[in-house]
Protein backbone atom coordinates (compact mmCIF):
# COMPACT_ATOMS: atom_id res chain seq x y z
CA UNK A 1 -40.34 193.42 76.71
CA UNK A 2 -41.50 196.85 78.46
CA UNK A 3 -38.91 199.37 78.38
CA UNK A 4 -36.71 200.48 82.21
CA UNK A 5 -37.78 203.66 83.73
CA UNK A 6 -35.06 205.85 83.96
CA UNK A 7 -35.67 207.71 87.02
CA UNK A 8 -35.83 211.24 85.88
CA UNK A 9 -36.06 213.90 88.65
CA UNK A 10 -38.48 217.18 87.72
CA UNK A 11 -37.22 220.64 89.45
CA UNK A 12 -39.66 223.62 88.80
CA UNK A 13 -38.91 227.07 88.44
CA UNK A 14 -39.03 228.16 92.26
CA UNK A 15 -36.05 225.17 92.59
CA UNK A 16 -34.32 226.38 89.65
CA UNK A 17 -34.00 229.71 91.09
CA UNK A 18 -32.79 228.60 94.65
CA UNK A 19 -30.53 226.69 92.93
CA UNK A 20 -28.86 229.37 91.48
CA UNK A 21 -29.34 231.74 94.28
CA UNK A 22 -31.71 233.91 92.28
CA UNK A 23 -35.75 235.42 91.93
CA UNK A 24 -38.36 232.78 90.23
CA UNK A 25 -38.55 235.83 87.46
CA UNK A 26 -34.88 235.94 86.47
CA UNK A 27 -35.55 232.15 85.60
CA UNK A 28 -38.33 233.11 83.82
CA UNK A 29 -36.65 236.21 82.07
CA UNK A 30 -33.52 234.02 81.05
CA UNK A 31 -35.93 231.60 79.40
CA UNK A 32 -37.54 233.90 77.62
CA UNK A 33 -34.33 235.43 75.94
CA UNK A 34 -33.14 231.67 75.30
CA UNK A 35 -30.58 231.78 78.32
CA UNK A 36 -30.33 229.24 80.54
CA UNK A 37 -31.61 225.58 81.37
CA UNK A 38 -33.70 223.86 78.87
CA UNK A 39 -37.19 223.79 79.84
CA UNK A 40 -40.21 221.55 79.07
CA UNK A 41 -43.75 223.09 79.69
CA UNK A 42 -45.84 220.66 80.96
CA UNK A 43 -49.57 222.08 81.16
CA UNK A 44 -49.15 225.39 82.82
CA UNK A 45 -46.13 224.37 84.54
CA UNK A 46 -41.94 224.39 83.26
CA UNK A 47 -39.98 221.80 84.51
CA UNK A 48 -36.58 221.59 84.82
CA UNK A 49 -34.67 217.66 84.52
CA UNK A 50 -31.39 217.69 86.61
CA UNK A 51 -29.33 216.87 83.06
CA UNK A 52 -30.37 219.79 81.66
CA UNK A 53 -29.26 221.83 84.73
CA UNK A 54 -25.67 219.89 84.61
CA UNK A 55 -25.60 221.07 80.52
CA UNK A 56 -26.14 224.19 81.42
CA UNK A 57 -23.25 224.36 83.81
CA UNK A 58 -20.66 222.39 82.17
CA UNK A 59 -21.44 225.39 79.14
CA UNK A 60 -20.98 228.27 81.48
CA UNK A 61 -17.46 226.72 82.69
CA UNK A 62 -17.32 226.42 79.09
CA UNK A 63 -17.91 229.64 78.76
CA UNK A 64 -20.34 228.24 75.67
CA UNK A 65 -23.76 229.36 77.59
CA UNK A 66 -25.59 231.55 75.37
């Protein structure tokens, strides 16, 4: 029996940061120092799932983001 696919939506960097109302590099920068939304590197590329986005909210209402 073949597993569902969960429907799993990919944002990149450039999304990330209009998300947050901020430049492509802070994105970058916060990733670097281990801030922020989880990313996964795909190639060249870091990509961003929606879930990880929401986790990284629901910590800085937390006040857990770090």
């Amino acid at each position: 029996m073949p597993l569902p696919k969960l429907a799993t939506r990919y944002l990149t960097t450039a999304d990330v940061a209009e998300r947050y109302r901020t430049a492509a590099s802070t994105v970058r920068y916060w990733r670097h120092i281990g801030y922020g939304p989880k990313g996964v590197k795909v190639g060249r590329r870091v990509l961003y799932t929606e879930a990880s986005l929401a986790l990284f909210e629901q910590q800085l209402e937390d006040g857990s983001a770090a």
